[in-house]
Protein backbone atom coordinates (compact mmCIF):
# COMPACT_ATOMS: atom_id res chain seq x y z
CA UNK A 1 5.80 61.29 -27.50
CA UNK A 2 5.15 57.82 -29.13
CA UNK A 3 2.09 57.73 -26.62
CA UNK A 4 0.40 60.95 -28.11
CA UNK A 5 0.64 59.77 -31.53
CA UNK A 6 -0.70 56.03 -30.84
CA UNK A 7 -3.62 58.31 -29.11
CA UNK A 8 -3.58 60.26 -32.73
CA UNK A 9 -3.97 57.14 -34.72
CA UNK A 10 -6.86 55.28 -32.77
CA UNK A 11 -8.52 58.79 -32.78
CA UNK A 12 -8.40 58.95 -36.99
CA UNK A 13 -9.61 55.25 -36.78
CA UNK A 14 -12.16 56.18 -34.98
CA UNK A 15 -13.22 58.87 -36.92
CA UNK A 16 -12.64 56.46 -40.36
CA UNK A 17 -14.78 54.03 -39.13
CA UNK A 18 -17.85 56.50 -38.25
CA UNK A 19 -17.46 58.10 -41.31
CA UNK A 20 -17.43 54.36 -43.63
CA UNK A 21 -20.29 53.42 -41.70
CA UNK A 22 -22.14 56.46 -42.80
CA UNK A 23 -21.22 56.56 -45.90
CA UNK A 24 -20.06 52.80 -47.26
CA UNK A 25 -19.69 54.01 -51.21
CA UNK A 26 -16.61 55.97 -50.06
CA UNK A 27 -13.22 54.88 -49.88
CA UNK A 28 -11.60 55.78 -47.02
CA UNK A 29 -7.50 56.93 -46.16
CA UNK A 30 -6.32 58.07 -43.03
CA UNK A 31 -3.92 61.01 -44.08
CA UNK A 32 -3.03 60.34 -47.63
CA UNK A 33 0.28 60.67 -48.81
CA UNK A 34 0.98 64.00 -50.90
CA UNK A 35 -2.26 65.45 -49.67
CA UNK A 36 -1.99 68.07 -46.87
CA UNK A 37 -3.34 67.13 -43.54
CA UNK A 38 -6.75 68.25 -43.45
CA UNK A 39 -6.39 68.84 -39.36
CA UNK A 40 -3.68 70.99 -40.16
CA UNK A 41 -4.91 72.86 -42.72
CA UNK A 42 -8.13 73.69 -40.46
CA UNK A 43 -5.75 74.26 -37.21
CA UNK A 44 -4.47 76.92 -39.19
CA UNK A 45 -7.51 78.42 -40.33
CA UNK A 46 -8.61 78.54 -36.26
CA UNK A 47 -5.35 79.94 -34.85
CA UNK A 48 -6.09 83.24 -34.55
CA UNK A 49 -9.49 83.03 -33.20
CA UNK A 50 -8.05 80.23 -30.31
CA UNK A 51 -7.85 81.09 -26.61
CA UNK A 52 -5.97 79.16 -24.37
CA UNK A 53 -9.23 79.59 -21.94
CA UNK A 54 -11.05 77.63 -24.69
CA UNK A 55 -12.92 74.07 -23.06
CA UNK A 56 -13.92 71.53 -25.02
CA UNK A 57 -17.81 72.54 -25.92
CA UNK A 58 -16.22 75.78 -27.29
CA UNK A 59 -13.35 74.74 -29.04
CA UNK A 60 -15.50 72.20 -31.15
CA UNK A 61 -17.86 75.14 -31.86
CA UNK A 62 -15.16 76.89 -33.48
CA UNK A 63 -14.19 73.74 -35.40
CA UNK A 64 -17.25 73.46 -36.43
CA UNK A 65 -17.39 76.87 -37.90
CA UNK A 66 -14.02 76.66 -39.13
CA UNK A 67 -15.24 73.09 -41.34
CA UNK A 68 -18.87 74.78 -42.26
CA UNK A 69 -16.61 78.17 -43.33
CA UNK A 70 -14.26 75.72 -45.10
CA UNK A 71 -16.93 73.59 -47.26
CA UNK A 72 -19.35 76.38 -47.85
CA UNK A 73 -16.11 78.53 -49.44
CA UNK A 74 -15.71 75.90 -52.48
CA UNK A 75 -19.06 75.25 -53.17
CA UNK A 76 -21.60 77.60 -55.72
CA UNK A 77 -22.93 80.96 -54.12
CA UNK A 78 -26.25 79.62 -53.88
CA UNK A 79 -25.25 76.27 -52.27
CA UNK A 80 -22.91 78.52 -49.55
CA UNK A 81 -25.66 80.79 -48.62
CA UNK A 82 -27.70 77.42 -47.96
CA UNK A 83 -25.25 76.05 -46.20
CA UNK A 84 -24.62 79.17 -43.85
CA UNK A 85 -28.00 79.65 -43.37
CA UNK A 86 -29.05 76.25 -42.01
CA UNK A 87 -25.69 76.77 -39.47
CA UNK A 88 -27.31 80.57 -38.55
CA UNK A 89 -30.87 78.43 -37.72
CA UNK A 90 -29.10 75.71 -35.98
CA UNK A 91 -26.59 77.62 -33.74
CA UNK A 92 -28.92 80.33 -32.34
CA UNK A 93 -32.38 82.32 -32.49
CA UNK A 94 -30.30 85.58 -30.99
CA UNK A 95 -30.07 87.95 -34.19
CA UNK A 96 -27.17 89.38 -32.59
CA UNK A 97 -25.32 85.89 -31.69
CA UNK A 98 -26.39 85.09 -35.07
CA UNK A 99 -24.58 87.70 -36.62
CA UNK A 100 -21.38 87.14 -34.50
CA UNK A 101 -21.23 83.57 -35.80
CA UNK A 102 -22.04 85.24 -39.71
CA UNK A 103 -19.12 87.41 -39.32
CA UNK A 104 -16.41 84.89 -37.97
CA UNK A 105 -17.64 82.07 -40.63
CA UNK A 106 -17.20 84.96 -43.04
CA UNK A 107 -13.84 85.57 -41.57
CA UNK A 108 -12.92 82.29 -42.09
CA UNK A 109 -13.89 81.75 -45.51
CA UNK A 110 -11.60 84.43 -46.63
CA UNK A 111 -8.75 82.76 -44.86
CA UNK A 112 -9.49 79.38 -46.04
CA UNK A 113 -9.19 81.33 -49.42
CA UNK A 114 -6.09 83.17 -48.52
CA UNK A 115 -4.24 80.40 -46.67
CA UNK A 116 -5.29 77.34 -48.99
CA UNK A 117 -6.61 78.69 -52.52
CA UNK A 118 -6.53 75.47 -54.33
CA UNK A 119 -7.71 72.88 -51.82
CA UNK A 120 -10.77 71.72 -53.05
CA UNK A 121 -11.57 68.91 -50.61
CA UNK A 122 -14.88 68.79 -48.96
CA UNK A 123 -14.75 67.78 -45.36
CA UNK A 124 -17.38 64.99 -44.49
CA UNK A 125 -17.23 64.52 -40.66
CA UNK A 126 -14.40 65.90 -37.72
CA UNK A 127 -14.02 64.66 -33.95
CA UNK A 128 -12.79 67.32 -31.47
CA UNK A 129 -10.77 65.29 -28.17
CA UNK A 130 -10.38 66.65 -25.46
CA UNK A 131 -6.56 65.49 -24.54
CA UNK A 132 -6.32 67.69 -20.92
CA UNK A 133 -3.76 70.05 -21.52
CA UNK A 134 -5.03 70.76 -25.35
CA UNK A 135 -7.68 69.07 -28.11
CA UNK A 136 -6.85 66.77 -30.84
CA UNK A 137 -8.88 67.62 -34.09
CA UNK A 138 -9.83 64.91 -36.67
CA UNK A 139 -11.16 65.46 -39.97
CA UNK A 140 -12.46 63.54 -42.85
CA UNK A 141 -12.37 64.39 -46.29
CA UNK A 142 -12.64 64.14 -49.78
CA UNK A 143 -9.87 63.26 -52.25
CA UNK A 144 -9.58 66.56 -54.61
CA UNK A 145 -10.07 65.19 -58.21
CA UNK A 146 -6.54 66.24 -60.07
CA UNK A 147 -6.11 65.60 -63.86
CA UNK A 148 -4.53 62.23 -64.90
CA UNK A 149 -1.18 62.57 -67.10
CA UNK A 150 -1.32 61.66 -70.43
């Protein structure tokens, strides 16, 4: 077991260091205390739409979804419609595939509202691994902004 989670930690490095390259204004925790795990949290949101026939390519689809269905469900109307559009033009020119991937990012912005109603962090970059027998996932995200004591 101690194996899988050194595996774990080099994989959130990993994914730490991509993401502070990108982006060097950011500060950047692996897995802050008192804040949920943001792999979790979006694990969660995926479980019900999971086979266990799932290989890689599809399984970080999904993920990908699952993080586009997660951001675009805290942001402003206009800014989600954006946001699901550009996905819709990226992912396929088949109106019909199109509106299979419409519906489950739909789906999934309800349960990211059901499931976690007052997380508010935007997620900035993931990593799906491929670890044979199942897939790690990885994300990075924002800090949510709470109110300072007085």
């Amino acid at each position: 077991m101690p194996r899988k989670r050194k595996k774990q930690n080099v994989i959130f490095e990993d994914l730490a260091n991509k993401v502070a390259s990108k982006h060097k204004d950011m500060n950047i925790l692996l897995n802050p205390k008192g804040e949920i795990s943001m792999s979790d949290a979006i694990s969660q949101l995926i479980k019900p739409y999971q086979d266990d026939e799932y290989d890689y390519e599809t399984s970080r689809k999904l993920v990908t979804f699952a993080c586009v269905a997660w951001n675009a469900s805290i942001l402003p109307q206009e800014m989600r419609d954006e946001m699901i559009d550009r996905l819709l033009t990226s992912a396929s020119r088949d109106a019909k595939h199109r509106s299979g991937i419409f519906d489950l990012v739909t789906q999934l912005m309800e349960r990211k509202k059901k499931l976690f109603p007052d997380i508010s962090r935007m997620i900035i970059d993931f990593k799906v691994t491929d670890l044979g027998k199942d897939f790690h996932i990885a994300i990075a995200s924002s800090l949510e902004k709470k109110e300072v004591q007085k």
